[in-house]
Protein backbone atom coordinates (compact mmCIF):
# COMPACT_ATOMS: atom_id res chain seq x y z
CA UNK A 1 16.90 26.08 8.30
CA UNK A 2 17.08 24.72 4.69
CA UNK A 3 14.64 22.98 2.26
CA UNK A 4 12.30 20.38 4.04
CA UNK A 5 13.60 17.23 3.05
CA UNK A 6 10.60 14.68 3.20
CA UNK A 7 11.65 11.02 3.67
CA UNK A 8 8.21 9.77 4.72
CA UNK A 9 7.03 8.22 1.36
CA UNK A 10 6.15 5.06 3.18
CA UNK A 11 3.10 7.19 4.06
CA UNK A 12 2.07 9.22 0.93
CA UNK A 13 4.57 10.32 -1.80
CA UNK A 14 5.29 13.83 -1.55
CA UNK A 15 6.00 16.17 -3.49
CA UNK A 16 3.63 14.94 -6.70
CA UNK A 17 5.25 15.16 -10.18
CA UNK A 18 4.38 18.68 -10.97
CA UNK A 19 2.24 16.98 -14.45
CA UNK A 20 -0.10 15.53 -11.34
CA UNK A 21 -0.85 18.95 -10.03
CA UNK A 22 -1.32 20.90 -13.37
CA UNK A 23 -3.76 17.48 -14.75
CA UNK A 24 -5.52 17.84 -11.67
CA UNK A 25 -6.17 21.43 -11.76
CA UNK A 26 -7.16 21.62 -15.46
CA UNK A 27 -9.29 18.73 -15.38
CA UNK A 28 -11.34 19.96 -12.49
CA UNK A 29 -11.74 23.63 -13.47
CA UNK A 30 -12.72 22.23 -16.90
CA UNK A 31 -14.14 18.78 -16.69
CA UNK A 32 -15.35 18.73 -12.71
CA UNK A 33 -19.26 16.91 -13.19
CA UNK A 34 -20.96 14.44 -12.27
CA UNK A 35 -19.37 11.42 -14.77
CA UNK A 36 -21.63 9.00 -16.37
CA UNK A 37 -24.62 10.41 -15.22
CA UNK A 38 -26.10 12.36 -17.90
CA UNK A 39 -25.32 13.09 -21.64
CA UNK A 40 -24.23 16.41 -21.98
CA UNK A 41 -20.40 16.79 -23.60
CA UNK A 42 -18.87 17.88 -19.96
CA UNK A 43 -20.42 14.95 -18.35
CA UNK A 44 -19.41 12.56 -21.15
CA UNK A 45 -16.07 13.59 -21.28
CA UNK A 46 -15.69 13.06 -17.62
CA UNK A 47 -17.03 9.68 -17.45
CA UNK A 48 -14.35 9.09 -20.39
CA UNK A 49 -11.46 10.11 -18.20
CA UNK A 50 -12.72 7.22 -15.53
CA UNK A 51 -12.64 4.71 -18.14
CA UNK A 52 -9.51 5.62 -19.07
CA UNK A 53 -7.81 5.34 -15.72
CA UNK A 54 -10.13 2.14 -15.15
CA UNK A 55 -8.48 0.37 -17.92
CA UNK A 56 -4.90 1.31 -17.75
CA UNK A 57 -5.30 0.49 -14.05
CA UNK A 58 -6.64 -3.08 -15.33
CA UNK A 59 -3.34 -3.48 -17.99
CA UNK A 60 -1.02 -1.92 -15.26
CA UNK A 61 -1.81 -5.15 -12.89
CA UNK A 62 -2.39 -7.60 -16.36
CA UNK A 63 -6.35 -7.89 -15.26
CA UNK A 64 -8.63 -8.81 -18.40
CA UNK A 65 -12.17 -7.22 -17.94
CA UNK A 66 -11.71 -3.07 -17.35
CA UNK A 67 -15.16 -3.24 -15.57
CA UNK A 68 -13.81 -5.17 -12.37
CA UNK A 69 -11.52 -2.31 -11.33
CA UNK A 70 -13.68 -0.63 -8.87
CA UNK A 71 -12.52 2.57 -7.31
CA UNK A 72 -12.45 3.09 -4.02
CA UNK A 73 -11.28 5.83 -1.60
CA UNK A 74 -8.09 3.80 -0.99
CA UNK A 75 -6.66 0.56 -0.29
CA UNK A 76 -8.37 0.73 3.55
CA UNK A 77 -11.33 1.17 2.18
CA UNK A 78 -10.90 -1.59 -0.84
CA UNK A 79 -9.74 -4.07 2.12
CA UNK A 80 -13.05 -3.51 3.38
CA UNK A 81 -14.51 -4.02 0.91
CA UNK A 82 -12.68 -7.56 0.22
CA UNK A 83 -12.57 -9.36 3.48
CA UNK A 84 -16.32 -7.92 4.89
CA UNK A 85 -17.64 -8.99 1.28
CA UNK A 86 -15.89 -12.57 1.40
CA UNK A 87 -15.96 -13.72 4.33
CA UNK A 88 -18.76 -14.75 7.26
CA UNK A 89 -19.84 -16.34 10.34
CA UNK A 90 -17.98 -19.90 10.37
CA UNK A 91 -15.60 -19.09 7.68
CA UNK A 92 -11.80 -19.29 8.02
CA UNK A 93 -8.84 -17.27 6.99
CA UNK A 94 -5.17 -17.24 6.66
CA UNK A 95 -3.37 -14.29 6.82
CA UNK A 96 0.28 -13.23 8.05
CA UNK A 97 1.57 -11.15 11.01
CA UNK A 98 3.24 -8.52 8.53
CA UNK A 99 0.11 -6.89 7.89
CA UNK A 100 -1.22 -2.77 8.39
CA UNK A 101 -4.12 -2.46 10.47
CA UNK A 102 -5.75 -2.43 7.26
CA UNK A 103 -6.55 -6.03 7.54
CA UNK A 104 -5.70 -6.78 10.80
CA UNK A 105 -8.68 -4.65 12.40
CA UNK A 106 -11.79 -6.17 9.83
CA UNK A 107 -10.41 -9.63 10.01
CA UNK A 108 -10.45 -8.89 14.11
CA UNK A 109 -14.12 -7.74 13.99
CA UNK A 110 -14.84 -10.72 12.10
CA UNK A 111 -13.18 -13.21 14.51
CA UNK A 112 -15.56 -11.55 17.25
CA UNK A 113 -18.60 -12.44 14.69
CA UNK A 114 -17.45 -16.37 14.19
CA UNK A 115 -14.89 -15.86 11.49
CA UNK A 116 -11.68 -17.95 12.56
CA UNK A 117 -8.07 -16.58 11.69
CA UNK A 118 -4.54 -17.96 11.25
CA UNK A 119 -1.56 -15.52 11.08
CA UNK A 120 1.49 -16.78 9.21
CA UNK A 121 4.87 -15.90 10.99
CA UNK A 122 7.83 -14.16 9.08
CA UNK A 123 11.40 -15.21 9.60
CA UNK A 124 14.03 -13.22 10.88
CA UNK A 125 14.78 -12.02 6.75
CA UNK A 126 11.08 -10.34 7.00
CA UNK A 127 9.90 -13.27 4.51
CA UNK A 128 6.68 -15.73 5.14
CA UNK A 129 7.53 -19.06 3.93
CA UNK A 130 4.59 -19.81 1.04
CA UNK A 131 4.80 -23.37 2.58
CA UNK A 132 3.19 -22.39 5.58
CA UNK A 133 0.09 -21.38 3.86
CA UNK A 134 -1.87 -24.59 2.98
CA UNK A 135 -0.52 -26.10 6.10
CA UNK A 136 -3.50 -24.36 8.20
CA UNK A 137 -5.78 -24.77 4.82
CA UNK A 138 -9.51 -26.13 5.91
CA UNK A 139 -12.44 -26.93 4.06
CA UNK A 140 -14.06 -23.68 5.38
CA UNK A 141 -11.23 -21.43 4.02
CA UNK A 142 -12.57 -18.71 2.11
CA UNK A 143 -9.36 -16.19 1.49
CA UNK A 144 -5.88 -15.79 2.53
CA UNK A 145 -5.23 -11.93 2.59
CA UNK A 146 -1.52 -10.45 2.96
CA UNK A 147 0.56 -7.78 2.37
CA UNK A 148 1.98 -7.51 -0.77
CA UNK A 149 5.09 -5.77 0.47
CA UNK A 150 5.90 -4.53 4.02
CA UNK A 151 5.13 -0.69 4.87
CA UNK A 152 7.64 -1.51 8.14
CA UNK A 153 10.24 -3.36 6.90
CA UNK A 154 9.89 -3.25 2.94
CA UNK A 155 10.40 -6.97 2.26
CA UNK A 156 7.93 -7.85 -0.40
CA UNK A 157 6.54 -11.05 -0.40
CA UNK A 158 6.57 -14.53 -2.33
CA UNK A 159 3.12 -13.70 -4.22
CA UNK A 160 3.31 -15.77 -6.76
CA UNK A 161 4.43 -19.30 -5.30
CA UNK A 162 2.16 -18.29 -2.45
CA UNK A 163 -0.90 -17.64 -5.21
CA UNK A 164 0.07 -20.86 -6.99
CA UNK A 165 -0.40 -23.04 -3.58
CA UNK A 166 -3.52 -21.00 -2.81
CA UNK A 167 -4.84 -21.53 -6.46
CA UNK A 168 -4.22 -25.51 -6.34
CA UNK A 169 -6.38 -25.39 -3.13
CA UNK A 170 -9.13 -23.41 -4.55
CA UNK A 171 -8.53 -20.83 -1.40
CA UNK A 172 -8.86 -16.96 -3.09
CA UNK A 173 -5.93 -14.94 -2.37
CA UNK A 174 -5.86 -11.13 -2.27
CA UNK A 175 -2.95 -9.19 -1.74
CA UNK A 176 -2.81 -5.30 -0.40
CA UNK A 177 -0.44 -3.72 -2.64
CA UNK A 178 -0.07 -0.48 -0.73
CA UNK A 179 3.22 -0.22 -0.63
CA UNK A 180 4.07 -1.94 -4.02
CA UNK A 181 1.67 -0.52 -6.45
CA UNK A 182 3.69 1.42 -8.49
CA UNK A 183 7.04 0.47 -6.99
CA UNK A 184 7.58 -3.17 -7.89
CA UNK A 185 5.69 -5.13 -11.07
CA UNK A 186 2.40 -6.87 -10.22
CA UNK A 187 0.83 -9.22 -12.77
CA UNK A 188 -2.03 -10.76 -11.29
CA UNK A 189 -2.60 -13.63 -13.97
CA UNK A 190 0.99 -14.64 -13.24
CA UNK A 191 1.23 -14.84 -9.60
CA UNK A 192 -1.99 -16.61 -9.75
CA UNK A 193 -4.18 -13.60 -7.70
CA UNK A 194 -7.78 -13.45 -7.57
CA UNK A 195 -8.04 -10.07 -5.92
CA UNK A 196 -5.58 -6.52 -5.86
CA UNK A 197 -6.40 -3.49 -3.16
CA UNK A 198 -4.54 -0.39 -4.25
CA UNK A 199 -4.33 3.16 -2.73
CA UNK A 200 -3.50 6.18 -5.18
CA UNK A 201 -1.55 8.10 -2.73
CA UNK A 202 1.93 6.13 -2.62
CA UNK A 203 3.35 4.71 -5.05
CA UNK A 204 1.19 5.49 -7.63
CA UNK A 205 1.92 9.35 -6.79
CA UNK A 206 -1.78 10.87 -6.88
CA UNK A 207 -3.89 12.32 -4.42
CA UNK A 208 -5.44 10.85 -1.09
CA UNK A 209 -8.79 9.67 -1.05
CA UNK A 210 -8.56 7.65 -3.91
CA UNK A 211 -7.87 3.83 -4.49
CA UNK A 212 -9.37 0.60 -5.79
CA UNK A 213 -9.40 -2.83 -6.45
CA UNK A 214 -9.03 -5.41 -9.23
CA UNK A 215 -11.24 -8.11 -8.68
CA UNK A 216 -10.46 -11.43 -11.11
CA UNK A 217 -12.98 -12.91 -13.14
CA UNK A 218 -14.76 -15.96 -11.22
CA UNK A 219 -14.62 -14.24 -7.94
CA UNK A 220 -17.25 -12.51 -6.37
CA UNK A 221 -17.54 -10.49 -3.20
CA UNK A 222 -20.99 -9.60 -1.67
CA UNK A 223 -21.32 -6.27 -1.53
CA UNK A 224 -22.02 -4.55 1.88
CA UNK A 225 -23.11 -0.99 0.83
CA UNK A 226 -25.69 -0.06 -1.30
CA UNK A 227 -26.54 3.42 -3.07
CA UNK A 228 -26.64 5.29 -6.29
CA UNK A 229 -24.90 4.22 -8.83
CA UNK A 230 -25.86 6.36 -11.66
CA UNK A 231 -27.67 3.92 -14.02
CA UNK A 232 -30.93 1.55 -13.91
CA UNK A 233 -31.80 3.89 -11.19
CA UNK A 234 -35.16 2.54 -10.92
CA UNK A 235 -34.23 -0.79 -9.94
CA UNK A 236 -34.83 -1.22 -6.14
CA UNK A 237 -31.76 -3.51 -4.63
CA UNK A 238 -28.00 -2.65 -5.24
CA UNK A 239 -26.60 -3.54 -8.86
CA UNK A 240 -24.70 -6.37 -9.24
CA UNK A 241 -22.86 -6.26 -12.35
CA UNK A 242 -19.23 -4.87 -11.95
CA UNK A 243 -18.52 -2.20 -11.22
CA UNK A 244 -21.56 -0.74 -9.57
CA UNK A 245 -21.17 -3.89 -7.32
CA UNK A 246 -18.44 -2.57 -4.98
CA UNK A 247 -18.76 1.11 -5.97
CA UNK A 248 -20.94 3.93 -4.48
CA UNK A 249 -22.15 7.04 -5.27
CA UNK A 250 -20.57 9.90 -6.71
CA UNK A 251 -16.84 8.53 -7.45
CA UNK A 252 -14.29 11.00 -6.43
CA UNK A 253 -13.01 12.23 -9.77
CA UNK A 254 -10.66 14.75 -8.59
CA UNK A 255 -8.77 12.13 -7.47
CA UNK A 256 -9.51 10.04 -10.24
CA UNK A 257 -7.78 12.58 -12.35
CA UNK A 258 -4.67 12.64 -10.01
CA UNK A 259 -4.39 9.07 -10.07
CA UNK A 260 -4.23 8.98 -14.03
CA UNK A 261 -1.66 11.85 -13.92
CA UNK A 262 0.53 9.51 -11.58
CA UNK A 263 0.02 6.30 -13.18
CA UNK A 264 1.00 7.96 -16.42
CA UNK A 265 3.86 9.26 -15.38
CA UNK A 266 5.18 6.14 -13.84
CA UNK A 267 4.77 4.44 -17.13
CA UNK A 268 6.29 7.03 -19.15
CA UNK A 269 9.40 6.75 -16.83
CA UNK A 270 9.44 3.18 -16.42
CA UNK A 271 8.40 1.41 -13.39
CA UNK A 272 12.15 -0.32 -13.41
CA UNK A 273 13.79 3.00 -13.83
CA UNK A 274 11.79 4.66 -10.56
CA UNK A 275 12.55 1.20 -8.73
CA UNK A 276 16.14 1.29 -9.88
CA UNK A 277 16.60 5.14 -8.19
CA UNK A 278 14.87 4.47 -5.16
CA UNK A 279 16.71 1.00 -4.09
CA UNK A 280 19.97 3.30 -5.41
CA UNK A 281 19.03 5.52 -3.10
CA UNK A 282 17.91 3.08 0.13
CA UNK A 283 21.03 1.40 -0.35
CA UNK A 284 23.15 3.90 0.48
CA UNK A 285 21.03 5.15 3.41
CA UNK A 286 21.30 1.71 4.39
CA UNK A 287 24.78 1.60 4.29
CA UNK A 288 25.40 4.49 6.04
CA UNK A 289 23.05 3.71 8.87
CA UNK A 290 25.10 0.74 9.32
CA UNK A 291 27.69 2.18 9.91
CA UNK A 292 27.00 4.50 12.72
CA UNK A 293 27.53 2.69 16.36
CA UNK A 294 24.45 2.51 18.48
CA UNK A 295 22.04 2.22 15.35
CA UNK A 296 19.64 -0.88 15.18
CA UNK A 297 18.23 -1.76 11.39
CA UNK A 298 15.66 -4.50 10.89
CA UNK A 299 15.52 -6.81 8.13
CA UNK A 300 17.73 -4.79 5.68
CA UNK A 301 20.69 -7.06 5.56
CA UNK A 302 19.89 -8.21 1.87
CA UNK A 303 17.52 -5.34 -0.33
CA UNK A 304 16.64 -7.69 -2.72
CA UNK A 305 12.78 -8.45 -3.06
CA UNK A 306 12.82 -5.10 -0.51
CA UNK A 307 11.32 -1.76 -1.20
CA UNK A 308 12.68 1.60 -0.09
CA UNK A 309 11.04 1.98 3.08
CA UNK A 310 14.37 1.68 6.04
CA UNK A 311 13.61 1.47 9.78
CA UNK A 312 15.91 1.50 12.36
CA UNK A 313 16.12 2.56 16.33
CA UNK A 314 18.83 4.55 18.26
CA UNK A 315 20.12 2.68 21.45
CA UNK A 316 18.76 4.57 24.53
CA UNK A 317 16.63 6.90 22.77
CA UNK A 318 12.66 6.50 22.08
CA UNK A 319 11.88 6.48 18.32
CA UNK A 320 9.66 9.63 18.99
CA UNK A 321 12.01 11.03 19.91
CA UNK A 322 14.63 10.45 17.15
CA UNK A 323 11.47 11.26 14.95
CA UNK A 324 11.27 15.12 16.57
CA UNK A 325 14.94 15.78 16.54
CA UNK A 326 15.06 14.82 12.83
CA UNK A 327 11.87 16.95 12.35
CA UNK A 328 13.42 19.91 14.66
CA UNK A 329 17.16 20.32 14.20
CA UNK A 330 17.52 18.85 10.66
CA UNK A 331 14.00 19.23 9.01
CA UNK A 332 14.10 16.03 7.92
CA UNK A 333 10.65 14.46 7.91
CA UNK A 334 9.90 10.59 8.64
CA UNK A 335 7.88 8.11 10.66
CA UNK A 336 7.96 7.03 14.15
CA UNK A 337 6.07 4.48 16.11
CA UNK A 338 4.18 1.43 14.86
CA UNK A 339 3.46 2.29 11.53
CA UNK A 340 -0.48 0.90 12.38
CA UNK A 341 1.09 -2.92 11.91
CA UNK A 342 1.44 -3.98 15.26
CA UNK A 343 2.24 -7.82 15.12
CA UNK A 344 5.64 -6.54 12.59
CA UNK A 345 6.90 -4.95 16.03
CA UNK A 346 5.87 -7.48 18.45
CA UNK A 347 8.03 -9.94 15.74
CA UNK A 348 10.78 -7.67 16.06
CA UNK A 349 10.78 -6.77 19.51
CA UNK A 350 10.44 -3.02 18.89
CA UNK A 351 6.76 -2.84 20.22
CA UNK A 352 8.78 -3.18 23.56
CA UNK A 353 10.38 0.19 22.75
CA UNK A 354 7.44 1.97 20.99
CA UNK A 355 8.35 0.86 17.40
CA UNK A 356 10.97 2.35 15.63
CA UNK A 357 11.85 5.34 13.48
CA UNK A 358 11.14 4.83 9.24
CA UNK A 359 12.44 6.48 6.15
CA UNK A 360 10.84 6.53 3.63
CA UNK A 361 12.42 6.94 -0.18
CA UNK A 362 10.44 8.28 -2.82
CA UNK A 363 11.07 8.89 -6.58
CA UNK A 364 12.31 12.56 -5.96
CA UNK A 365 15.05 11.98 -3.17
CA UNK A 366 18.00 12.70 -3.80
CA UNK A 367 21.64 11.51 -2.81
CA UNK A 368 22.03 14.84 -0.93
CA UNK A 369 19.29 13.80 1.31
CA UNK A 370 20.49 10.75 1.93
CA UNK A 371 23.69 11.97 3.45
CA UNK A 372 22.67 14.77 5.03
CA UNK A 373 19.75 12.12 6.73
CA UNK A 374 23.10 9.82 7.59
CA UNK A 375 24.78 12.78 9.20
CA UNK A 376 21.43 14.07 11.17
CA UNK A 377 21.49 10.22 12.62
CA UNK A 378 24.74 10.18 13.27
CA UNK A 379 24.88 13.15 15.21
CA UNK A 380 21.88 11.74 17.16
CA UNK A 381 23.35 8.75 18.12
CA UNK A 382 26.43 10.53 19.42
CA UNK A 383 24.46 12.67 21.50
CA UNK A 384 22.71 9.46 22.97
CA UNK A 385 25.76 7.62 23.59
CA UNK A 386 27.13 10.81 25.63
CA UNK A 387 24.53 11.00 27.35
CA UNK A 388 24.23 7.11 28.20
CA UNK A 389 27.84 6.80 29.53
């Protein structure tokens, strides 16, 4: 059995840019206390490193004020943040039925507490139309929450003519950009958003357990945790200046570390340039998918506005089962299921079939996988077809 050849970037980008690992292993054997907590050189030197990464994080999504880009464990966790902080008992939202679990499951608790919820539909393209947003505006709107670009099907959304609508309304609008943080440009001033959730572990090509979000000036959100925050400690209630506001205890700067190490080199690349390989890349798989009889593809007729994230489903086979063959006889690694966004299935009809299988291209595939994952599901679909006549 050869190499592993690990198409499941959709989920966490693997393998890191070997700069991630050695910057993560210096740093910590070198730098690994407490930031910001004390004033000894170690300490200091730490807490510089978090700045750091706080404000190229706030110029890598255009924000203006480096202390409202809170860190977080990832964008779960920032999400959590966001729509428990901003919303309440008799408040409305309007989100869309492309969303991760992410959102879905808060905003669900919430509708059991008195919080009402719309979901906005996508078309058969993957695409919510940014009309449909103030159509279900009411006075008691308080956010409209969606995901930046889909971790199922890859289409990435209208943010900016859906922030402009949302903007004219006075509605906030917060995007999770999971899947397109560090894949596709986001400038918040421009496409008129108030708030950003961001994981580290994607895209942006650091560790797990570490994420954030940007939150724009002239928008608050309640915090809902309270601990230490390193400074004024004798001060009784939770701070609320930015960024103790929405952050808690001891930040995880091992993972702050990675995250710089990613971000940096994704800048010193070129965020086109990575883009530019991966949709190379996904377009190929794409077309070769397409080609084989008895494969299904959703939504990837047209890649622009898409990222590199490709699911499909073999006729008469369960995805699972696709997913272990491919794991098994090819060592090819991907996703199976429902990707934890449930209403993207039911919209495609896969949820009747158990989801569907995903690949996932990341910024070291190469064309070699991509054939040799075209042959594996090839092969696969001939099998089923035999054994379906």
């Amino acid at each position: 059995m050869g190499k592993l050849i690990y198409m499941d970037n959709g989920a966490t980008s693997f393998p890191k840019p070997p700069e991630v690992y050695d910057f993560m292993d210096h740093f910590y054997r070198n730098f690994g206390v407490n930031p910001g907590r004390s004033g000894y050189d170690l300490c200091v030197e730490t807490g510089e490193l978090v700045e750091t990464t706080r404000k190229m994080l706030t110029r890598f999504f255009n924000g203006a004020d480096p202390n409202r880009l809170c860190f977080s464990y990832n964008s779960t966790d920032a999400l959590n943040l966001i729509i428990f902080g901003m919303l309440k008992p008799g408040d409305h939202a309007v989100t869309t039925t492309l969303e991760h679990n992410s959102v879905l499951r808060p905003l669900y608790h919430l509708s059991r507490a008195g919080v009402e919820i719309d979901y906005v539909p996508f078309d058969k393209s993957g695409f919510v139309d940014p009309d449909d947003f103030p159509k279900r505006f009411k006075k008691n709107t308080k956010l409209v929450v969606i995901n930046h670009a889909s971790n199922v099907i890859g289409t990435v959304q209208p943010i900016k003519e859906i922030g402009r609508r949302c903007r004219e309304h006075g509605v906030p609008f917060a995007i999770d950009a999971s899947q397109s943080a560090g894949k596709v440009p986001i400038d918040i001033e421009d496409a008129f958003v108030d708030v950003v959730a961001f994981t580290g572990h994607k895209s942006l090509l650091g560790p797990t357990g570490i994420g954030g979000l940007y939150v724009r000036e002239g928008i608050e959100i309640r915090f809902t945790r309270a601990g230490g925050t390193g400074v004024r400690s004798a001060v009784r209630t939770h701070l609320e200046e930015y960024p103790y506001r929405l952050e808690y205890g001891t930040l995880n700067i091992l993972g702050v570390a990675g995250l710089h190490a990613g971000l940096r080199w994704i800048l010193d690349r070129g965020l086109e340039s990575v883009h530019q390989h991966e949709t190379k890349l996904a377009t190929k798989l794409r077309d070769g998918l397409k080609g084989i009889d008895s494969v299904t593809m959703y939504c990837q007729d047209d890649l622009a506005n898409h990222i590199s994230v490709l699911p499909f489903n073999v006729t008469g086979m369960e995805a699972m089962n696709v997913g272990t063959i491919l794991d098994v006889d090819h060592n090819i690694a991907c996703r199976t299921g429902l990707h934890c966004a449930p209403l993207v299935h039911e919209g495609l009809g896969t949820d009747k079939v158990h989801g569907a299988v995903r690949f996932g291209i990341g910024p070291f595939n190469t064309e070699g996988h991509v054939d040799t994952a075209i042959g594996a599901v090839r092969e696969i679909a001939e099998m089923a077809a035999r054994r379906n006549k």
